[in-house]
N, C-alpha and C. Protein backbone atom coordinates (compact mmCIF):
# COMPACT_ATOMS: atom_id res chain seq x y z
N UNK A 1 -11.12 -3.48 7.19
CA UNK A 1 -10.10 -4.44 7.50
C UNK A 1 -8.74 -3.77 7.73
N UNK A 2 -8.44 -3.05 6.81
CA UNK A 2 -6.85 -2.26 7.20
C UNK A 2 -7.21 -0.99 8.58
N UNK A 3 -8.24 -0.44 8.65
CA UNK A 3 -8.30 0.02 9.57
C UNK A 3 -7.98 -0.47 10.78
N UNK A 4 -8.50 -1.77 11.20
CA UNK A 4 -8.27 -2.96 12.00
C UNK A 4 -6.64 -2.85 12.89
N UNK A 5 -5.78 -2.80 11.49
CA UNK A 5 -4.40 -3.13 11.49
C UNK A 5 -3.92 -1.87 12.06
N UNK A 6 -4.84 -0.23 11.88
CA UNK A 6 -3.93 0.37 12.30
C UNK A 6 -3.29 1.68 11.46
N UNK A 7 -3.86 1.10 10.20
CA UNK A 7 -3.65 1.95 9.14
C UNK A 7 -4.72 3.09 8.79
N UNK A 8 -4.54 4.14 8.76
CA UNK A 8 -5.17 5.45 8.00
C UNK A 8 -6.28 5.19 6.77
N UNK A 9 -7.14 5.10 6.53
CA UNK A 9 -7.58 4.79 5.06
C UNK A 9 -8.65 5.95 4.63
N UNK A 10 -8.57 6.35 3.19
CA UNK A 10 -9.53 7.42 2.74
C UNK A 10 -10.20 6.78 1.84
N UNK A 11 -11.38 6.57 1.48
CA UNK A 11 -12.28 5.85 0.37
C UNK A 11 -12.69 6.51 -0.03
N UNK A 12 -12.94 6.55 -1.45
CA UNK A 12 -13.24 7.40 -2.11
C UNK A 12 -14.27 6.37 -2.94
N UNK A 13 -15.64 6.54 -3.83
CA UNK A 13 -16.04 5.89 -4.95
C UNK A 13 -15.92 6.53 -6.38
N UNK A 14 -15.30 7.71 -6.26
CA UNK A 14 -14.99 8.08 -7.41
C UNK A 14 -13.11 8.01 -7.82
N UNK A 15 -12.92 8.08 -9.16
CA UNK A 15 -11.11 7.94 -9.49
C UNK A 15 -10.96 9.71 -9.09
N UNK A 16 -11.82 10.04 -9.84
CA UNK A 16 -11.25 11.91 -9.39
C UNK A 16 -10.86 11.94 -7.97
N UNK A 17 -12.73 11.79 -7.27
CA UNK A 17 -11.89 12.49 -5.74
C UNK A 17 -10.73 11.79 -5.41
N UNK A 18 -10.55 10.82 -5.52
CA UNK A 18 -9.31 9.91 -5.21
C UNK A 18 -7.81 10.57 -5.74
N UNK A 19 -8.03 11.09 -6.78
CA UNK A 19 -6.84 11.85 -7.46
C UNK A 19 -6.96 13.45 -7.15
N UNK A 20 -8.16 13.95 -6.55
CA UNK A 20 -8.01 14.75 -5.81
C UNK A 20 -7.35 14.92 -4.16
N UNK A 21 -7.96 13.90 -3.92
CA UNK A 21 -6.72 13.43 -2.47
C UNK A 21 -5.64 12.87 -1.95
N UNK A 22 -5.33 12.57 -3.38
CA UNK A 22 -3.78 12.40 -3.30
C UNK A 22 -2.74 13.41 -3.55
N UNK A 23 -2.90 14.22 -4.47
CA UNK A 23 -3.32 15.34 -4.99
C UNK A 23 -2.12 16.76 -3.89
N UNK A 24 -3.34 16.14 -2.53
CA UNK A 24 -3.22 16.92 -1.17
C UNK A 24 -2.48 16.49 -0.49
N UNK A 25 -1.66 15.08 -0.93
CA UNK A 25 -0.31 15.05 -0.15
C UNK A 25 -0.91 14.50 1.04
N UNK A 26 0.52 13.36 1.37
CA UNK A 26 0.04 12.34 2.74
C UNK A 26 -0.61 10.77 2.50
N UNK A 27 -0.83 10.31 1.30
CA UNK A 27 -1.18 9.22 0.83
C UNK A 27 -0.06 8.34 0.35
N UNK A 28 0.14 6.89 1.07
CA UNK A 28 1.22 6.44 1.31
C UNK A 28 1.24 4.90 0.35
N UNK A 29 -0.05 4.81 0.05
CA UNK A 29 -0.06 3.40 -0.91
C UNK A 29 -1.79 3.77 -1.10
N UNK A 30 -2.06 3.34 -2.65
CA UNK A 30 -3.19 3.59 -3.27
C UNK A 30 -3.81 1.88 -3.72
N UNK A 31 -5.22 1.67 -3.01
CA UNK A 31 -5.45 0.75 -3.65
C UNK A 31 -6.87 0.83 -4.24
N UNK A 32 -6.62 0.55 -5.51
CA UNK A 32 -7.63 1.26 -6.73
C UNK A 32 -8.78 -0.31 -6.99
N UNK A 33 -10.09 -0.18 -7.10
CA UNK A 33 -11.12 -1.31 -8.44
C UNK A 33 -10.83 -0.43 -9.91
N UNK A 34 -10.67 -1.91 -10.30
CA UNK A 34 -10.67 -1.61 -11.86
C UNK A 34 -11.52 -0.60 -12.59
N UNK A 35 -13.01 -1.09 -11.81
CA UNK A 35 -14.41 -0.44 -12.14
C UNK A 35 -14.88 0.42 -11.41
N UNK A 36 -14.54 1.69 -11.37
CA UNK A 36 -14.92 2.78 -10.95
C UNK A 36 -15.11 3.44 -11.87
N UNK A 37 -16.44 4.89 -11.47
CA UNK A 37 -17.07 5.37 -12.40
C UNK A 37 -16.30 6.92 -13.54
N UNK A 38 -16.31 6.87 -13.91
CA UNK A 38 -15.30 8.26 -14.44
C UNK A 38 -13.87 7.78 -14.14
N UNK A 39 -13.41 8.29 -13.62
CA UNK A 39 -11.70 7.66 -13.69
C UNK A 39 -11.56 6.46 -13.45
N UNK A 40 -11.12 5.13 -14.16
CA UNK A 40 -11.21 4.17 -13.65
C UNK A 40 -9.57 3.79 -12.61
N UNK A 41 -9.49 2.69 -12.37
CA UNK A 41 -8.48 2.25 -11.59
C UNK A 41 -7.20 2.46 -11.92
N UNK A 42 -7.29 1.64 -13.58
CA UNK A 42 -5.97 1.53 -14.32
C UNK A 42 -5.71 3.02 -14.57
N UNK A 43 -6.28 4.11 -14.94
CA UNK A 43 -6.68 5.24 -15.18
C UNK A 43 -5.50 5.95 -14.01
N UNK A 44 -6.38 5.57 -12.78
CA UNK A 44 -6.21 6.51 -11.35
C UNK A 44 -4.64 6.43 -11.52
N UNK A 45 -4.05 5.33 -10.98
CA UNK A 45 -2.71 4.64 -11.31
C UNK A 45 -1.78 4.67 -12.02
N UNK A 46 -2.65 5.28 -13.35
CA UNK A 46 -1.35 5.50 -14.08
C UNK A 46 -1.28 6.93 -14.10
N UNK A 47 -2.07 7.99 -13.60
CA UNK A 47 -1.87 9.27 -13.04
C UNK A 47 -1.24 9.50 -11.82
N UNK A 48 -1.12 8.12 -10.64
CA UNK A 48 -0.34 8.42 -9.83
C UNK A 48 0.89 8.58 -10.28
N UNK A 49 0.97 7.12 -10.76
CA UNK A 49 2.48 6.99 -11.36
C UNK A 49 3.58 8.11 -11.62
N UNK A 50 2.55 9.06 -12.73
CA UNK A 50 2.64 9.93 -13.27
C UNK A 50 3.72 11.19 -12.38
N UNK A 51 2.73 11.31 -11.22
CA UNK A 51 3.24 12.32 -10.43
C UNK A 51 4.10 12.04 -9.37
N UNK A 52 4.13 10.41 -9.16
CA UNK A 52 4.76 10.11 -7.69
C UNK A 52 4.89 8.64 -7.84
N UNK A 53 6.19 8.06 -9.03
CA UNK A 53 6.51 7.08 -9.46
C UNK A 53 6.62 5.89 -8.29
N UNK A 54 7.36 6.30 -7.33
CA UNK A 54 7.50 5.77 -6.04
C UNK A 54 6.05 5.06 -5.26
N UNK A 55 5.17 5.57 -5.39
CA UNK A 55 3.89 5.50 -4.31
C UNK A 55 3.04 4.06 -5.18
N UNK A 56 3.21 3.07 -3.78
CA UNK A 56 2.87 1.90 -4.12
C UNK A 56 1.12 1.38 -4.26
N UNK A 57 0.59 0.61 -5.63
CA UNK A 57 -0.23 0.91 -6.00
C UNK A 57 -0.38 -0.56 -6.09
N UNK A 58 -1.96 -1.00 -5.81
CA UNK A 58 -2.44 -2.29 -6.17
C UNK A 58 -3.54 -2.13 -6.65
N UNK A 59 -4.14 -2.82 -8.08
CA UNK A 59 -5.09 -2.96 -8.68
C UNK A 59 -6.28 -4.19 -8.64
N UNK A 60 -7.22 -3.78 -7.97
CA UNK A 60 -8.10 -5.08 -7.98
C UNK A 60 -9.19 -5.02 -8.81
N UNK A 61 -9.85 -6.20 -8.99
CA UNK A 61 -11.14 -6.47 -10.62
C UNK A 61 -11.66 -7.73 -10.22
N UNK A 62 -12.83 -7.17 -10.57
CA UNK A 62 -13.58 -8.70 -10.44
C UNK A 62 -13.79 -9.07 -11.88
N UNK A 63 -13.64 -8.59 -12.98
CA UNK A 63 -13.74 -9.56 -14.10
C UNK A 63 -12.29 -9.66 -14.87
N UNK A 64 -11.17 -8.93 -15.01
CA UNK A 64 -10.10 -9.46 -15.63
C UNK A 64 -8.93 -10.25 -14.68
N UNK A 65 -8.76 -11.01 -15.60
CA UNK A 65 -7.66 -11.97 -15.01
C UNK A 65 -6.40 -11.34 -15.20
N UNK A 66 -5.61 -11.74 -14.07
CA UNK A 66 -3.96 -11.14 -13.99
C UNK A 66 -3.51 -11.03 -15.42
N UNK A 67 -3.54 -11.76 -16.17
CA UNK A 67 -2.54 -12.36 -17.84
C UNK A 67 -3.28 -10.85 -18.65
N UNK A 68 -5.02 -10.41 -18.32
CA UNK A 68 -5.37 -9.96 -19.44
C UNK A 68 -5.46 -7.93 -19.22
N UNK A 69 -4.33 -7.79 -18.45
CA UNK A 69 -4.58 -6.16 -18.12
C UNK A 69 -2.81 -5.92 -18.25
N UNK A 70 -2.82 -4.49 -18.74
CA UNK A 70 -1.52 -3.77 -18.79
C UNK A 70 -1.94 -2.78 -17.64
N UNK A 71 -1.28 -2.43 -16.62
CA UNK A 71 -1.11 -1.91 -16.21
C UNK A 71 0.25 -1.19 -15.68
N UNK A 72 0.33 0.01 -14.55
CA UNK A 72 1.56 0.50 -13.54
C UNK A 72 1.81 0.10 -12.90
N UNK A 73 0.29 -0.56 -11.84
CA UNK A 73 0.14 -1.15 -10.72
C UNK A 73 1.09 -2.20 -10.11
N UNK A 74 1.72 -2.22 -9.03
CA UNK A 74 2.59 -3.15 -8.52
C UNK A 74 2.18 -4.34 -8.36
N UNK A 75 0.94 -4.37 -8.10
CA UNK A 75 0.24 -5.83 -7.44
C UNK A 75 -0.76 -5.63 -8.37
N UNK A 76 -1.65 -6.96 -8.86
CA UNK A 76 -2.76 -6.71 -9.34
C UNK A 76 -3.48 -8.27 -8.62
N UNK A 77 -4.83 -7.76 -7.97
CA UNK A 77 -5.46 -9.07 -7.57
C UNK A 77 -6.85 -9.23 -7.55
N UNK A 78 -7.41 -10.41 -8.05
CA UNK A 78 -8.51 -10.97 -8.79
C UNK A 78 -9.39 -10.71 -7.48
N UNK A 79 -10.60 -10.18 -7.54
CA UNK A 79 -11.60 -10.17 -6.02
C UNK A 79 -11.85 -11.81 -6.38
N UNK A 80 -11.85 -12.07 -5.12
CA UNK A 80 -12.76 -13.37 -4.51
C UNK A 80 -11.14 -14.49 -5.05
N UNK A 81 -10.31 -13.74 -5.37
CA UNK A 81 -8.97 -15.05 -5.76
C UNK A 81 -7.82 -15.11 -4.80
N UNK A 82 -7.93 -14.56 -3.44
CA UNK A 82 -7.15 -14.29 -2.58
C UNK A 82 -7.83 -13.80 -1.16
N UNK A 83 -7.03 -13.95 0.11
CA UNK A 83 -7.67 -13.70 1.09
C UNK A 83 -7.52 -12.67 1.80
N UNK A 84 -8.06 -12.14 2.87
CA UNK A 84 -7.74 -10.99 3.35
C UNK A 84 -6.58 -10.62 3.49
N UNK A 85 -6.04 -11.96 4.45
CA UNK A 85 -4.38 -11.75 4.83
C UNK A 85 -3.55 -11.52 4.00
N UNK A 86 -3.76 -11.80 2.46
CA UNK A 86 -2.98 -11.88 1.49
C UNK A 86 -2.66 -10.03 1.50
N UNK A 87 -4.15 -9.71 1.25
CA UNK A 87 -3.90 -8.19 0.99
C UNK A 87 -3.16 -7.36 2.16
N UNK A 88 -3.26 -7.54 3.05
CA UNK A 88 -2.63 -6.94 4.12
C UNK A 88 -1.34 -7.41 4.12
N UNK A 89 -0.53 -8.76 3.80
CA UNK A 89 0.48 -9.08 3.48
C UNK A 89 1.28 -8.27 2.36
N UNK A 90 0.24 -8.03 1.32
CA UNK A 90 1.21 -7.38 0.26
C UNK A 90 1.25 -6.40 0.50
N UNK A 91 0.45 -4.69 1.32
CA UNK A 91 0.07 -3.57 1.89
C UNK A 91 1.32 -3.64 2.56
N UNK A 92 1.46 -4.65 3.58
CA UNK A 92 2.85 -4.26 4.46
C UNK A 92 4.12 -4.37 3.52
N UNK A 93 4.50 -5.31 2.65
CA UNK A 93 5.36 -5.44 2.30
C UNK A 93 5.70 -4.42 0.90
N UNK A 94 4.73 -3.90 0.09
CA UNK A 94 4.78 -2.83 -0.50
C UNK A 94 5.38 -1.40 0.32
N UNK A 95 4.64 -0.90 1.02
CA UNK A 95 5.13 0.02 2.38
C UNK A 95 6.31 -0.54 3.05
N UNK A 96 6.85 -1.18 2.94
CA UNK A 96 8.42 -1.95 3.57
C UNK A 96 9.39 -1.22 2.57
N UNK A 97 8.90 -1.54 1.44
CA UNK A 97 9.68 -1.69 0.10
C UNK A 97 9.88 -0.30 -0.14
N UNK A 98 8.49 0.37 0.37
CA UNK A 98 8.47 2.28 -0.43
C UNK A 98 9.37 2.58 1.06
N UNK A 99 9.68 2.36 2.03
CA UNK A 99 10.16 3.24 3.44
C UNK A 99 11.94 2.74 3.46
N UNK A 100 12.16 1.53 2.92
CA UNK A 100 13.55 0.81 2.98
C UNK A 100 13.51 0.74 3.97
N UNK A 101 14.95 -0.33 4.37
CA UNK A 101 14.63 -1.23 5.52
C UNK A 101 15.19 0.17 6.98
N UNK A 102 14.68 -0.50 7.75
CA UNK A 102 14.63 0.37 8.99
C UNK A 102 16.22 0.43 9.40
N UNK A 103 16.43 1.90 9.86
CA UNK A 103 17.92 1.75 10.42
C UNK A 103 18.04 1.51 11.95
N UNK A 104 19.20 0.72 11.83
CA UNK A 104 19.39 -0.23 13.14
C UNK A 104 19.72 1.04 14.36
N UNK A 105 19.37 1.40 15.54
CA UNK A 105 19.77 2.10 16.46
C UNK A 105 21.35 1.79 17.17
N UNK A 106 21.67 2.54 17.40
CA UNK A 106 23.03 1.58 18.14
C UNK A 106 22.67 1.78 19.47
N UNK A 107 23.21 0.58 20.43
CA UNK A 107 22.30 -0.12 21.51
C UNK A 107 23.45 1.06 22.01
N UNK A 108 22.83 1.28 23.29
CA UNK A 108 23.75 2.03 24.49
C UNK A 108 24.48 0.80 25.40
N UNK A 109 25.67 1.55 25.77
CA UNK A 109 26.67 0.31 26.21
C UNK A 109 25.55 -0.18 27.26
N UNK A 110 26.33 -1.47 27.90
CA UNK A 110 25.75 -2.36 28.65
C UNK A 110 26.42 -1.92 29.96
N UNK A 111 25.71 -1.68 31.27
CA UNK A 111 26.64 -1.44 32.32
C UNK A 111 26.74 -2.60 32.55
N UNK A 112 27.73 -2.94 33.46
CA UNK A 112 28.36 -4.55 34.05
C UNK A 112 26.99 -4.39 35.14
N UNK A 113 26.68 -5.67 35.51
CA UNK A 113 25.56 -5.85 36.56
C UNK A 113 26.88 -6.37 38.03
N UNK A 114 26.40 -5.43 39.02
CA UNK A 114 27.14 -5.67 40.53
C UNK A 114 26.41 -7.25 41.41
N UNK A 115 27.01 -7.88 41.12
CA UNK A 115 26.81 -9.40 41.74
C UNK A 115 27.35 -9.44 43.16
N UNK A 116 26.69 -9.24 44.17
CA UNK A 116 26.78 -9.67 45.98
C UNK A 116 27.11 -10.67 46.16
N UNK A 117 28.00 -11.06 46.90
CA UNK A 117 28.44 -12.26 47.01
C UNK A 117 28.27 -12.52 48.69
N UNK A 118 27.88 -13.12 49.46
CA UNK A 118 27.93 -13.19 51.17
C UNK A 118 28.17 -14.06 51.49
């Protein structure tokens, strides 16, 4: 689905390789499952944190509810409790938030337009 949009994505099913490829520099927002095998999510995340406070992180789970996890994670969202668009909504606007807002160009003057008159 984010591929779709345009975006870069590396999947990993393990927390290591995942923290091995971030690791390597160039990873711009991390989005972690709770339940992964050996390093888990909350785990991965709070080792990003660790190294690269800045780098925007969302945590997803199919069995804990928002109220019942401590996490780093910026976003945390329930599988099957939100829709695609949602996630791609918060992906852009996380990445908005890590880049600050775009600087305005300054327009090049306007030439006067030559109007014919006959």
């Amino acid at each position: 689905m984010l591929e779709t949009r345009g975006y870069r994505v590396a999947s990993f099913s393990r927390g290591e390789e995942a923290m091995t490829r971030f690791q390597q520099g160039g990873v711009d927002l991390v989005i972690a499952d709770m339940a992964m095998p050996g390093l888990d999510g909350q785990q991965l995340i709070a080792r990003i944190k660790g190294l690269s406070p800045h780098t925007p992180a969302i945590l997803i789970s199919s069995k804990v509810r928002v109220y019942d996890h401590d996490s780093q994670a910026d976003v945390f969202l329930t599988k099957g409790m939100y829709a695609p668009m949602d996630l791609l909504e918060r992906v852009r606007l996380l990445l908005v938030r890590k880049r600050g807002p775009k600087r305005v160009q300054p327009r090049p003057p306007e030439v006067p337009r030559q109007v014919g008159v006959a």
